[in-house]
N, C-alpha and C. Protein backbone atom coordinates (compact mmCIF):
# COMPACT_ATOMS: atom_id res chain seq x y z
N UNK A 1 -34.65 -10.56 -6.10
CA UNK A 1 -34.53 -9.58 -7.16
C UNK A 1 -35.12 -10.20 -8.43
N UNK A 2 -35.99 -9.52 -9.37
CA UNK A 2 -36.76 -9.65 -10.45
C UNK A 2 -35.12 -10.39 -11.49
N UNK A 3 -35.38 -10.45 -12.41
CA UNK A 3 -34.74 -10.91 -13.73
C UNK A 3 -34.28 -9.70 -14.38
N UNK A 4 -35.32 -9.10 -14.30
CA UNK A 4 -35.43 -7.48 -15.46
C UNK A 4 -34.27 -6.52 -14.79
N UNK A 5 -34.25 -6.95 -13.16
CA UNK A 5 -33.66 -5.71 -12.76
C UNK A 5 -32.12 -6.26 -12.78
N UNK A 6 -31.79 -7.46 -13.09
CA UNK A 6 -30.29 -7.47 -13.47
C UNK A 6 -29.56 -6.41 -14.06
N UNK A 7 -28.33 -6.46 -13.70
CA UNK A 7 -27.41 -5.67 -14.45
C UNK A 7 -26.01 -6.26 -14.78
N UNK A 8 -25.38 -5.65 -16.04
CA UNK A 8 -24.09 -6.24 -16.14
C UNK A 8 -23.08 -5.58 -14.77
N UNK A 9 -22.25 -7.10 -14.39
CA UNK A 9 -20.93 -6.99 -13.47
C UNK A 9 -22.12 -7.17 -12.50
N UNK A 10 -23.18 -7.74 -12.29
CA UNK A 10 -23.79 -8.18 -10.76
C UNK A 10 -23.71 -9.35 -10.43
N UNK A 11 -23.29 -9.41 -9.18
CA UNK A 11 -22.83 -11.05 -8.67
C UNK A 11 -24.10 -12.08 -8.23
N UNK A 12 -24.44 -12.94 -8.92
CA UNK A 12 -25.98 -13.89 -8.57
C UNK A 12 -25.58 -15.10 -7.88
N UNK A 13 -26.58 -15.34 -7.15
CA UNK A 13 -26.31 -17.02 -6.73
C UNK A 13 -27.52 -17.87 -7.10
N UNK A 14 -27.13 -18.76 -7.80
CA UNK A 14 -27.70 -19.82 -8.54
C UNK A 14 -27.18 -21.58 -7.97
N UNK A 15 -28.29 -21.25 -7.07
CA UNK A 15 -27.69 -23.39 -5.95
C UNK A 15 -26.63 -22.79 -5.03
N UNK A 16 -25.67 -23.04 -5.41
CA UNK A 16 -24.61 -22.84 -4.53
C UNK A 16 -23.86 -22.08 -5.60
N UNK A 17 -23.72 -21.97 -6.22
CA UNK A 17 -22.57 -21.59 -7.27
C UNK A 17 -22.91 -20.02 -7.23
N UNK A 18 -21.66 -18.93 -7.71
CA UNK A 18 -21.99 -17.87 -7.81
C UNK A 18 -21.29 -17.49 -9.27
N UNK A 19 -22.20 -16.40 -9.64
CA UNK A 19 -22.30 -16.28 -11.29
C UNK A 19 -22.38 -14.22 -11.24
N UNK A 20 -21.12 -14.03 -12.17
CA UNK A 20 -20.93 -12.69 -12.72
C UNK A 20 -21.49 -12.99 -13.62
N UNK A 21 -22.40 -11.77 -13.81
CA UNK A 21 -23.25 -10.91 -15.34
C UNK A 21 -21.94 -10.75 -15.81
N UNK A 22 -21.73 -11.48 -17.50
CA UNK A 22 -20.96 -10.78 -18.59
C UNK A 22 -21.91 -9.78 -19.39
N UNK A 23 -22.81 -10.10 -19.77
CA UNK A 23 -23.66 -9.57 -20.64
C UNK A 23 -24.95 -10.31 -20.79
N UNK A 24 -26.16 -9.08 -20.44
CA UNK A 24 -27.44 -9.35 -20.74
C UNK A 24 -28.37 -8.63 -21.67
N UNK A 25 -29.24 -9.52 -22.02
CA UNK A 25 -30.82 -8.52 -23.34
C UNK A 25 -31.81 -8.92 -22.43
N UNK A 26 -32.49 -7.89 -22.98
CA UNK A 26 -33.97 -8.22 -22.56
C UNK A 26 -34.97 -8.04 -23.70
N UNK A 27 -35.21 -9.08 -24.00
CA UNK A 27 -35.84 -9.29 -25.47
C UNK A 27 -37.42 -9.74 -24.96
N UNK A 28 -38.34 -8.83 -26.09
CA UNK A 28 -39.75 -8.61 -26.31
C UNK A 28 -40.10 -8.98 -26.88
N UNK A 29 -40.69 -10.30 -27.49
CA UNK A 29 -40.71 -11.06 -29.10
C UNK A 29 -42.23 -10.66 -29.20
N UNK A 30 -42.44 -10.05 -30.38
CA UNK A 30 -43.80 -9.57 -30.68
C UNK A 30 -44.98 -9.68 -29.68
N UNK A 31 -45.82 -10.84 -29.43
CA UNK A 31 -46.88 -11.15 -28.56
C UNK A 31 -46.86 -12.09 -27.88
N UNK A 32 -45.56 -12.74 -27.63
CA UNK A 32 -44.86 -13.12 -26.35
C UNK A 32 -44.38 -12.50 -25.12
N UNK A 33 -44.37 -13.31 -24.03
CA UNK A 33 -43.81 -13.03 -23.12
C UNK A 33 -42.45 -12.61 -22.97
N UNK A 34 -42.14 -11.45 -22.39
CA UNK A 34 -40.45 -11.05 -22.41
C UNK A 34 -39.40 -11.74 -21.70
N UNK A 35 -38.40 -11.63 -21.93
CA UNK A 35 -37.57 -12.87 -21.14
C UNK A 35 -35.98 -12.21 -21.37
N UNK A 36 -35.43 -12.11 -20.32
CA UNK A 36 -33.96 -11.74 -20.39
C UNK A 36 -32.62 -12.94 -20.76
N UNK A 37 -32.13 -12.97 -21.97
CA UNK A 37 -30.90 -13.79 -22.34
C UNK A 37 -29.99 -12.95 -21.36
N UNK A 38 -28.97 -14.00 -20.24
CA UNK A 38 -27.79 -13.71 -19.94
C UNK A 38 -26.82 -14.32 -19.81
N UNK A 39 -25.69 -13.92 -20.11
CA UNK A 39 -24.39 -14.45 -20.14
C UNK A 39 -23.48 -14.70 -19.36
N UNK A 40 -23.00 -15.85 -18.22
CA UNK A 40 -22.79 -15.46 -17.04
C UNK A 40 -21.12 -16.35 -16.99
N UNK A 41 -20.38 -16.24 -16.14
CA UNK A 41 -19.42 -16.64 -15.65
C UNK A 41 -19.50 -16.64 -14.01
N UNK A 42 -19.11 -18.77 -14.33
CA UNK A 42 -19.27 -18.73 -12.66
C UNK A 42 -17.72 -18.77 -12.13
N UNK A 43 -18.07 -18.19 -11.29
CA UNK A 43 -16.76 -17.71 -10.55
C UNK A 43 -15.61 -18.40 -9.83
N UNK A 44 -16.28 -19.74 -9.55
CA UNK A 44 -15.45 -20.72 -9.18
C UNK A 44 -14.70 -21.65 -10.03
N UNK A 45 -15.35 -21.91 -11.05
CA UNK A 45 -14.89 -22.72 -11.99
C UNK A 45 -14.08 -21.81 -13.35
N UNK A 46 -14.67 -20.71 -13.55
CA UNK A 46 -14.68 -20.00 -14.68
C UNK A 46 -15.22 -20.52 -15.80
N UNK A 47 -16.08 -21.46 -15.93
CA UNK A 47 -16.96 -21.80 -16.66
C UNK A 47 -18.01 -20.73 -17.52
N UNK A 48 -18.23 -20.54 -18.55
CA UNK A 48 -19.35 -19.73 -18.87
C UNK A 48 -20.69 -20.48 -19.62
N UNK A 49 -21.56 -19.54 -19.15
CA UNK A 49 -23.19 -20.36 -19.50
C UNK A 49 -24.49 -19.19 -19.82
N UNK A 50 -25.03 -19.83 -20.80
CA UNK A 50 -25.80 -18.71 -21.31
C UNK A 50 -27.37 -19.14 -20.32
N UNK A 51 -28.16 -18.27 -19.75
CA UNK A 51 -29.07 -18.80 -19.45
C UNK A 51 -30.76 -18.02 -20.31
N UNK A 52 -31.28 -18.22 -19.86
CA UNK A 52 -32.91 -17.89 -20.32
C UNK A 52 -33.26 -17.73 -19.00
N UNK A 53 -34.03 -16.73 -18.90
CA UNK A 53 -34.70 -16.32 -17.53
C UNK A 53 -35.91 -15.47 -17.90
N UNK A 54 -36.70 -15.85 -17.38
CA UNK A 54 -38.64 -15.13 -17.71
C UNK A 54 -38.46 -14.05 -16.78
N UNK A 55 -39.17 -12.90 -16.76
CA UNK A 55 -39.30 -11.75 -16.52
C UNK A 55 -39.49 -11.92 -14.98
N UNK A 56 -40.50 -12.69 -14.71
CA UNK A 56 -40.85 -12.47 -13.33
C UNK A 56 -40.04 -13.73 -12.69
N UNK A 57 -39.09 -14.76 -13.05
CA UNK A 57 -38.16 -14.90 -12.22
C UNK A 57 -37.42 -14.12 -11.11
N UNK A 58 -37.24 -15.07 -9.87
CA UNK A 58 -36.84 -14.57 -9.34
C UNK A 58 -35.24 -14.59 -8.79
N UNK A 59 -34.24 -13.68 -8.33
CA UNK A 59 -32.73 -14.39 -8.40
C UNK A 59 -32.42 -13.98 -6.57
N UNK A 60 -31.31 -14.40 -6.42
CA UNK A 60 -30.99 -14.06 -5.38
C UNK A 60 -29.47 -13.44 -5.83
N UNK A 61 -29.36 -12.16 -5.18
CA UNK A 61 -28.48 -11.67 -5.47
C UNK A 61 -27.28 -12.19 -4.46
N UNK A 62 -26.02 -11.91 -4.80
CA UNK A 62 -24.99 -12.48 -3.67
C UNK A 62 -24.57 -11.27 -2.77
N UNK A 63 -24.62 -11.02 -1.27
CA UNK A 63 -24.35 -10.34 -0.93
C UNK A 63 -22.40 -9.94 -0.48
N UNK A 64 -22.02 -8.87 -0.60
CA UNK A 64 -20.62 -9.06 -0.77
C UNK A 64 -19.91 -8.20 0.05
N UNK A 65 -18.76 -8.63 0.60
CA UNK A 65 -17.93 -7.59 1.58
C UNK A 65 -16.92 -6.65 0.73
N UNK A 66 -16.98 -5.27 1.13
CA UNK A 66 -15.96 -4.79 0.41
C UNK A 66 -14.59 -4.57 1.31
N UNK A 67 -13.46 -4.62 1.05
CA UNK A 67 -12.43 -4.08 1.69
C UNK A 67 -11.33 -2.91 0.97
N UNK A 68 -11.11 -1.86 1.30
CA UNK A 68 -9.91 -0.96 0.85
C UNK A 68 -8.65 -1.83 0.48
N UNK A 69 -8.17 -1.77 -1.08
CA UNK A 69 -7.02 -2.50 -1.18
C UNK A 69 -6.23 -1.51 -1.90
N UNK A 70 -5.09 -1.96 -1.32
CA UNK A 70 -4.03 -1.49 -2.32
C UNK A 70 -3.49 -1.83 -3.87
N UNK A 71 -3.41 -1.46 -4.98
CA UNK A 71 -3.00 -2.19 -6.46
C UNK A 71 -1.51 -2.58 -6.58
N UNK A 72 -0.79 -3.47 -6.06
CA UNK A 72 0.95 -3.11 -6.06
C UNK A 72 1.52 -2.97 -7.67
N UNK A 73 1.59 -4.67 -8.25
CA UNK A 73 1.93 -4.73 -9.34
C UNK A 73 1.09 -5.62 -10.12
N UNK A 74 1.55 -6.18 -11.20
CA UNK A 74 0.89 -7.23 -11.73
C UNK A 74 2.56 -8.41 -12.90
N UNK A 75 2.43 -9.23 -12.43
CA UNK A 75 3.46 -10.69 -13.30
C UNK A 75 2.67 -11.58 -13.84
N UNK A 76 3.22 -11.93 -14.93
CA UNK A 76 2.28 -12.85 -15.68
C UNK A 76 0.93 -12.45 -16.11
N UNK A 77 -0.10 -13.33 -15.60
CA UNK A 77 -1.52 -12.69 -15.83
C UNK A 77 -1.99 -12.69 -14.35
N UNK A 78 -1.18 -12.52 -13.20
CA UNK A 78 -1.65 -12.32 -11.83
C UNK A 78 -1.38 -10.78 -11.08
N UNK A 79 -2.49 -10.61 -10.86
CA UNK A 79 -2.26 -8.78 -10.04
C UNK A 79 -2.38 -9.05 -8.55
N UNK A 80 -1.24 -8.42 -8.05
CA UNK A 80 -1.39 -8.20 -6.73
C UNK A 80 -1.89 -6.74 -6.13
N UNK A 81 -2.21 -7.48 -5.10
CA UNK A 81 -3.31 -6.80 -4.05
C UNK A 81 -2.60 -6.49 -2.66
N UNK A 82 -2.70 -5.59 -1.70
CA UNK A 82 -2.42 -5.60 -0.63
C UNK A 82 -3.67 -4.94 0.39
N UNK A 83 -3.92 -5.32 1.29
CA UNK A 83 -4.79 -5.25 2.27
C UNK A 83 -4.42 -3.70 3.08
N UNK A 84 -5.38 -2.44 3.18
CA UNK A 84 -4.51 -1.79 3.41
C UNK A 84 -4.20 -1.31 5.15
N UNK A 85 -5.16 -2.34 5.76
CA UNK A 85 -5.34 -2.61 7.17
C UNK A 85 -4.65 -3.81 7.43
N UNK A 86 -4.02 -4.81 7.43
CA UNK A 86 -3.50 -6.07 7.81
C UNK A 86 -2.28 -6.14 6.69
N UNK A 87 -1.97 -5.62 5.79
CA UNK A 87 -0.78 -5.62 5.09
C UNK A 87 -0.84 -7.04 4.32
N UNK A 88 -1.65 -7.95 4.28
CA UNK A 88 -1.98 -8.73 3.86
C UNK A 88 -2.20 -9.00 2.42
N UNK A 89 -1.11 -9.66 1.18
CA UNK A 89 -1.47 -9.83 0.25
C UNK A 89 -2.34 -10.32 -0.73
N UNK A 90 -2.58 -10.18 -1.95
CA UNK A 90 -4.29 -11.11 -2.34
C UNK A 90 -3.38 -11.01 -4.02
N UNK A 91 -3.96 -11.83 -4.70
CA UNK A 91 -3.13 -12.35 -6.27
C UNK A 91 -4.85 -12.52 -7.00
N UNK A 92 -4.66 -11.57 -8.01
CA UNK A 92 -6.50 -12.08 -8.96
C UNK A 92 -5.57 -12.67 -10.29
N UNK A 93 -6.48 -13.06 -10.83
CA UNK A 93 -6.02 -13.65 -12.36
C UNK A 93 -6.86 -12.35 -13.46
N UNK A 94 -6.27 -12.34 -14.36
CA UNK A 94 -7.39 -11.30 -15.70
C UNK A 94 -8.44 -12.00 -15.69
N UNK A 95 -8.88 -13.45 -15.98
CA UNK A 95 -9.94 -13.84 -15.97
C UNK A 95 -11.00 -13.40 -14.57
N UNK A 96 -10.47 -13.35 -13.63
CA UNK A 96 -11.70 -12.26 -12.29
C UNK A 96 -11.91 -10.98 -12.50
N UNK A 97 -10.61 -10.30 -13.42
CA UNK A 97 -11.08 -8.57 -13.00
C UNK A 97 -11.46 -8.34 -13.91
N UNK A 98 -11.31 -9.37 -15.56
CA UNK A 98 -12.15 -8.64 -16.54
C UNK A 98 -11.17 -7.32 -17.42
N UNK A 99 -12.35 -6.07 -17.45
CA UNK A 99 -11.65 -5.04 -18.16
C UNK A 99 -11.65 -4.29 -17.22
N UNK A 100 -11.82 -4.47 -15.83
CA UNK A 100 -10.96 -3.84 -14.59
C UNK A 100 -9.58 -3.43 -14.84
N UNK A 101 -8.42 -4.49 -15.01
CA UNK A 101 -7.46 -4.29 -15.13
C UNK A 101 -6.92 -3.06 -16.46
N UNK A 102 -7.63 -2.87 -16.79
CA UNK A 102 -7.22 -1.70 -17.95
C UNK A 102 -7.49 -0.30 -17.40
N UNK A 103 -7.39 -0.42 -15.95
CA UNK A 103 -7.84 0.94 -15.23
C UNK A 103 -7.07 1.04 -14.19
N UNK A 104 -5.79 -0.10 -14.30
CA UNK A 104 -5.31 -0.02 -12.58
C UNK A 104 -4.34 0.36 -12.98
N UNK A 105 -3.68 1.44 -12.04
CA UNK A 105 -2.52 1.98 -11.81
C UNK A 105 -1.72 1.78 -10.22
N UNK A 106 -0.36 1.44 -10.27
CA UNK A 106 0.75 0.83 -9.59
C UNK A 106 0.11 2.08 -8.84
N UNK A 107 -0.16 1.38 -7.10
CA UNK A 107 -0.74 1.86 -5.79
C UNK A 107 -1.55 2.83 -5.84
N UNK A 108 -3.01 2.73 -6.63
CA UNK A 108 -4.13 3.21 -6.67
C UNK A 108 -4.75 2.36 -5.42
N UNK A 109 -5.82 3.08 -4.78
CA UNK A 109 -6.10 2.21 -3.73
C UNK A 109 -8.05 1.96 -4.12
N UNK A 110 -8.42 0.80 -4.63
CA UNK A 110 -9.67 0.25 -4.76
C UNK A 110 -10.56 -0.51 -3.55
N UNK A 111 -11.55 -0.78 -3.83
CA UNK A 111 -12.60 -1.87 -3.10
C UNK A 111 -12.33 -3.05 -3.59
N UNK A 112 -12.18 -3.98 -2.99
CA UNK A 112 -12.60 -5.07 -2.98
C UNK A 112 -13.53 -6.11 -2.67
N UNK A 113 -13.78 -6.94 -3.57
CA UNK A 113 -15.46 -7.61 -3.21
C UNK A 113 -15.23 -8.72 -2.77
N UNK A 114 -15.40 -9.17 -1.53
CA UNK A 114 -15.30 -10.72 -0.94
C UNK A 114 -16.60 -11.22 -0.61
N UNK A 115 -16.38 -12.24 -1.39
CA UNK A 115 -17.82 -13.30 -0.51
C UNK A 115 -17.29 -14.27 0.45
N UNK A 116 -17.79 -14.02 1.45
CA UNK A 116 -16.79 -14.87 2.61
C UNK A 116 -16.05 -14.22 2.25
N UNK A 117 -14.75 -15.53 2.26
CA UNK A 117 -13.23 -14.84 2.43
C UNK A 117 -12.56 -15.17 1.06
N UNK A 118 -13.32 -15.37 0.15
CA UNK A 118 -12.87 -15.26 -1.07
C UNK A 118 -13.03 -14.06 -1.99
N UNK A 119 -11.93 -13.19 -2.68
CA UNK A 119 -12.19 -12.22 -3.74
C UNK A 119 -12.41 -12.70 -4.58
N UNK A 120 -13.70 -12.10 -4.93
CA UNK A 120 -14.70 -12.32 -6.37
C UNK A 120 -14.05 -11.06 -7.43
N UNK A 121 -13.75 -9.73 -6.93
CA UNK A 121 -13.78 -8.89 -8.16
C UNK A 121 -12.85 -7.76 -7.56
N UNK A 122 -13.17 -6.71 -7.92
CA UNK A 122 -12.95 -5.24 -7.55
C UNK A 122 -13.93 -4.43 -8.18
N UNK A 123 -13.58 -3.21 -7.39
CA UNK A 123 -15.24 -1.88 -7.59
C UNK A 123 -14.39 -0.91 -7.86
N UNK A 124 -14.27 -0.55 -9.09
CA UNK A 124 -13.63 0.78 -9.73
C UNK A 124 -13.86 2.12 -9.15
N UNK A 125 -13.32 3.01 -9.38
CA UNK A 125 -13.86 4.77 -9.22
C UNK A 125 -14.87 4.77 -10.50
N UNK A 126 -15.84 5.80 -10.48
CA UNK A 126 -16.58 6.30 -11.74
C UNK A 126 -15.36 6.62 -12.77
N UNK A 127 -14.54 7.61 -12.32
CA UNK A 127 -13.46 7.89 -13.60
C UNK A 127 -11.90 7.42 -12.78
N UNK A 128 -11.27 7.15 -13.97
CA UNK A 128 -9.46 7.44 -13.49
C UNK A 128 -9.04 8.24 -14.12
N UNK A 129 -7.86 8.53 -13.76
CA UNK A 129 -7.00 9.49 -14.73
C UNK A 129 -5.49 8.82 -14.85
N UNK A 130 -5.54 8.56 -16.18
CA UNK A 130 -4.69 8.13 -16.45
C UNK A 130 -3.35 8.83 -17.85
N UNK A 131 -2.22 8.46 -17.90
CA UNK A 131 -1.26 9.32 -18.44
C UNK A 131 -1.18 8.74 -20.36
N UNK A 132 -1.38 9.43 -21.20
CA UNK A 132 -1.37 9.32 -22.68
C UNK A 132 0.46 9.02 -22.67
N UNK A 133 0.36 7.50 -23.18
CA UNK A 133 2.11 7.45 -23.63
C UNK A 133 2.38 7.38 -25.07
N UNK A 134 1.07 6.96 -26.14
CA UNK A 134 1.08 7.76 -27.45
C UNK A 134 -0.09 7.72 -28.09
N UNK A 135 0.33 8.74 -29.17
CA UNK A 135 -1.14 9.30 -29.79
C UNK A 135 -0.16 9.90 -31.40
N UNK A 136 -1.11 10.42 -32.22
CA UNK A 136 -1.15 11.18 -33.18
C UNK A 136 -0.74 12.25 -33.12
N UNK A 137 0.35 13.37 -33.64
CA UNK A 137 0.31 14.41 -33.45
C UNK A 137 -0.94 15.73 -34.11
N UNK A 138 -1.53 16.60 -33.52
CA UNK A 138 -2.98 17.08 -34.11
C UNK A 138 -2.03 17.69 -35.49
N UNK A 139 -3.11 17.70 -36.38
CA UNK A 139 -3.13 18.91 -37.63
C UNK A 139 -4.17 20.04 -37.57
N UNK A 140 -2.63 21.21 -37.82
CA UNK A 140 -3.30 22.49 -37.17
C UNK A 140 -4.12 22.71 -38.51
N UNK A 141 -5.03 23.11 -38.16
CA UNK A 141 -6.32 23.79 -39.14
C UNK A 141 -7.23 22.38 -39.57
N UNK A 142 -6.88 21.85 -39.01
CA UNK A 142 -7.93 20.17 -39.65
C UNK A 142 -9.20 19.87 -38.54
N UNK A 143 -10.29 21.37 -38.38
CA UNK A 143 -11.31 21.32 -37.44
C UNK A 143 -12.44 21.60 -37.92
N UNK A 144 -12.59 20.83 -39.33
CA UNK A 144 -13.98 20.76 -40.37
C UNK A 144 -15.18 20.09 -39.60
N UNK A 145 -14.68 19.11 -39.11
CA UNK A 145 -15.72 18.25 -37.93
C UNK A 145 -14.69 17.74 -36.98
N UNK A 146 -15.57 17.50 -35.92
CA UNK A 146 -15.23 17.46 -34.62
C UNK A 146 -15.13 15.68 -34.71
N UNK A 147 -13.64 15.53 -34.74
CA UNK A 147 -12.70 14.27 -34.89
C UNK A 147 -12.03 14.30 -34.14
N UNK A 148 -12.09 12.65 -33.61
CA UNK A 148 -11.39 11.60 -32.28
C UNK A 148 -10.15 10.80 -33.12
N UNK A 149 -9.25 11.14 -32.07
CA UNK A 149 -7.64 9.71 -32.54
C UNK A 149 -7.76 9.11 -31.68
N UNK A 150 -7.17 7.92 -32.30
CA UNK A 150 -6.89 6.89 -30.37
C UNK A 150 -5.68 7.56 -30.21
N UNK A 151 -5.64 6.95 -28.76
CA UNK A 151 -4.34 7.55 -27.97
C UNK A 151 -3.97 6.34 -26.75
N UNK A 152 -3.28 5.69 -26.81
CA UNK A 152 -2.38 4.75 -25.67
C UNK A 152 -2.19 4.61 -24.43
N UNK A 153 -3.04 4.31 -23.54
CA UNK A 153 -2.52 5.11 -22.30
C UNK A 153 -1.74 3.86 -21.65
N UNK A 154 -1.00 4.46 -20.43
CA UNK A 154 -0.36 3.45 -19.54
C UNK A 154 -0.66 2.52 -19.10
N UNK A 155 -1.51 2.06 -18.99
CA UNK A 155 -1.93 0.81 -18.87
C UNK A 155 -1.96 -0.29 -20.36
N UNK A 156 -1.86 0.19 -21.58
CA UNK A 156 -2.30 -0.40 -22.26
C UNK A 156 -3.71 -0.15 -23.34
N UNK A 157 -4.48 0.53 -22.26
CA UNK A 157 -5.71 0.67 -22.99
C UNK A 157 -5.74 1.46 -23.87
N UNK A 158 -6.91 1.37 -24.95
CA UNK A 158 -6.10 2.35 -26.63
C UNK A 158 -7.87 3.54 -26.40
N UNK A 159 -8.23 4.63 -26.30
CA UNK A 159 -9.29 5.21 -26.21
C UNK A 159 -9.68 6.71 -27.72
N UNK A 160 -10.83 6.80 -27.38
CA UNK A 160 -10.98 7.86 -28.67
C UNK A 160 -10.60 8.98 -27.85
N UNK A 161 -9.98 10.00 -28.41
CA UNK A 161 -9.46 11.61 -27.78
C UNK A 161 -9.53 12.81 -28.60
N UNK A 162 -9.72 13.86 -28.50
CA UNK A 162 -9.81 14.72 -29.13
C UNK A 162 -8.43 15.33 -29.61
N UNK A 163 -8.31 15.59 -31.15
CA UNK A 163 -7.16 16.61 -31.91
C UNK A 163 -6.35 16.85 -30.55
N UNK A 164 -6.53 17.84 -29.47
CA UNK A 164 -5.97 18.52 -28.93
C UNK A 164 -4.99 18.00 -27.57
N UNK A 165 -5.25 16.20 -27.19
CA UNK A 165 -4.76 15.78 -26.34
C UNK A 165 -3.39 15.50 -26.87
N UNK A 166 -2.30 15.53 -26.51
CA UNK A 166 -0.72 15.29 -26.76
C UNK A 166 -0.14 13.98 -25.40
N UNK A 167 0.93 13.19 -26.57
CA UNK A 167 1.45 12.32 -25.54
C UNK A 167 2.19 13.40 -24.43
N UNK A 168 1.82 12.45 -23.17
CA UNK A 168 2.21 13.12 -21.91
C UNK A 168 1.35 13.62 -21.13
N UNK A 169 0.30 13.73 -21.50
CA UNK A 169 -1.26 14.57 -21.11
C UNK A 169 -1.57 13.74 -20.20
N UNK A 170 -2.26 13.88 -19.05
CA UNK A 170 -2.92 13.14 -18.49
C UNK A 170 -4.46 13.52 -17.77
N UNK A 171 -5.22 12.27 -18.62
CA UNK A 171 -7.20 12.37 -19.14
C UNK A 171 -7.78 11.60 -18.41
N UNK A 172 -8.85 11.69 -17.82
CA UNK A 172 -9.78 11.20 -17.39
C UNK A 172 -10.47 10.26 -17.70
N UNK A 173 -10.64 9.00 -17.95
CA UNK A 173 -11.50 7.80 -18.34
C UNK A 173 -12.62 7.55 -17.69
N UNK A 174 -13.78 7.55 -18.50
CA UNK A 174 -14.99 6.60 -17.40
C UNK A 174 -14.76 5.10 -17.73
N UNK A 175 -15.00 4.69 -16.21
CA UNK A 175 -14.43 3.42 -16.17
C UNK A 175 -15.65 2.38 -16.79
N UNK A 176 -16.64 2.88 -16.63
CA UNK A 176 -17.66 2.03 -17.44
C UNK A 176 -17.76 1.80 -18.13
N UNK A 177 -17.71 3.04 -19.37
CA UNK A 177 -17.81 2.73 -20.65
C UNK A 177 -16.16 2.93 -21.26
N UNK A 178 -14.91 3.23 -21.04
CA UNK A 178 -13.76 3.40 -21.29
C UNK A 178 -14.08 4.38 -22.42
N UNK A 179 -14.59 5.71 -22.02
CA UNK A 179 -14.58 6.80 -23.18
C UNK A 179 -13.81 7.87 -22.28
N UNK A 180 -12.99 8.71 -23.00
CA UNK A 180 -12.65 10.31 -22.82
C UNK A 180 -13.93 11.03 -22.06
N UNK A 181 -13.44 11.80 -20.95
CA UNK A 181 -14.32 12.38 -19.96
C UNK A 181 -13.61 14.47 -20.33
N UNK A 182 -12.38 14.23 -19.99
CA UNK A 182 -11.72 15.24 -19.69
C UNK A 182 -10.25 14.77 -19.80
N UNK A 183 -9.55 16.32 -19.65
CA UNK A 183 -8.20 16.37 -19.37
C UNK A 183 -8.13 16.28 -17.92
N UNK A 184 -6.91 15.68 -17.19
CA UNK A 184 -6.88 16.28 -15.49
C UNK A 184 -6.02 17.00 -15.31
């Protein structure tokens, strides 16, 4: 795979080591050659490292197993997992799932990404729906322009919402970008 065609949250292998995209550019410097800055975390160590990579580099991507898991709970900063074929438990730390965890809800059932027999991550839905536990109450007649409140949801996560969502509501998140989609 080219350099260019990276994306953030793609799993690379570099020697032996394997490395999550945190964040990448792809920068054009006037009448230079283009070259992608990326930001990576390797997965074994949790180490992070910025690299430089020329356009027509080439990477090897890591290829990865997914499995159906179950979300049970989460203690401390460890989330458990259950296997939903072998009943088999699995424990991630926040540092693997990232801003995954601001989308999981107690026995949602996700993918999981194993290389070998180690979990590297999890693979979200496009959206969740999740339940507003607080927000702003709207002001009636205050619809001069079209204005966002945050609002709280169960998990923790704080998002922009429109006047009209009320605690108790339960909205739709895209999990990519963590913006308001809909009501569900």
């Amino acid at each position: 795979m080219q350099a260019t065609r990276l994306r953030k949250g793609m799993l690379i292998k570099i020697g032996e080591d394997l490395f999550r995209t945190l964040d990448l550019q792809h920068v054009t410097p006037g009448n230079l050659r283009g070259f992608v800055r990326v930001k990576l975390r390797n997965i074994r160590t949790g180490a992070l490292a910025d690299q430089k990579l020329r356009s027509e580099d080439e990477l090897e991507r890591a290829t990865l197993d997914e499995k159906s898991m179950q979300y049970l709970y989460h203690d401390g900063d460890a989330y458990h997992f259950m296997d939903t074929d072998s009943y088999e438990q699995i424990a991630l730390t926040e540092e693997t799932l990232g801003d995954a965890m601001n989308y999981l809800v107690a026995e949602s059932v996700i993918q999981m990404e194993f290389y070998g027999s180690e979990p590297v991550g999890i693979e979200l839905p496009q959206t969740v729906d999740l339940k507003v536990v607080e927000t702003t109450p709207a002001i009636k007649g205050a619809t001069a322009s079209a204005q966002l409140k945050p609002a709280t949801l169960e998990t923790g996560l704080v998002v922009q919402v429109p006047p009209f969502v009320a605690e108790g509501d339960r909205i739709r998140v895209v999990t990519e970008t963590g913006e308001y989609q809909s009501r569900a």
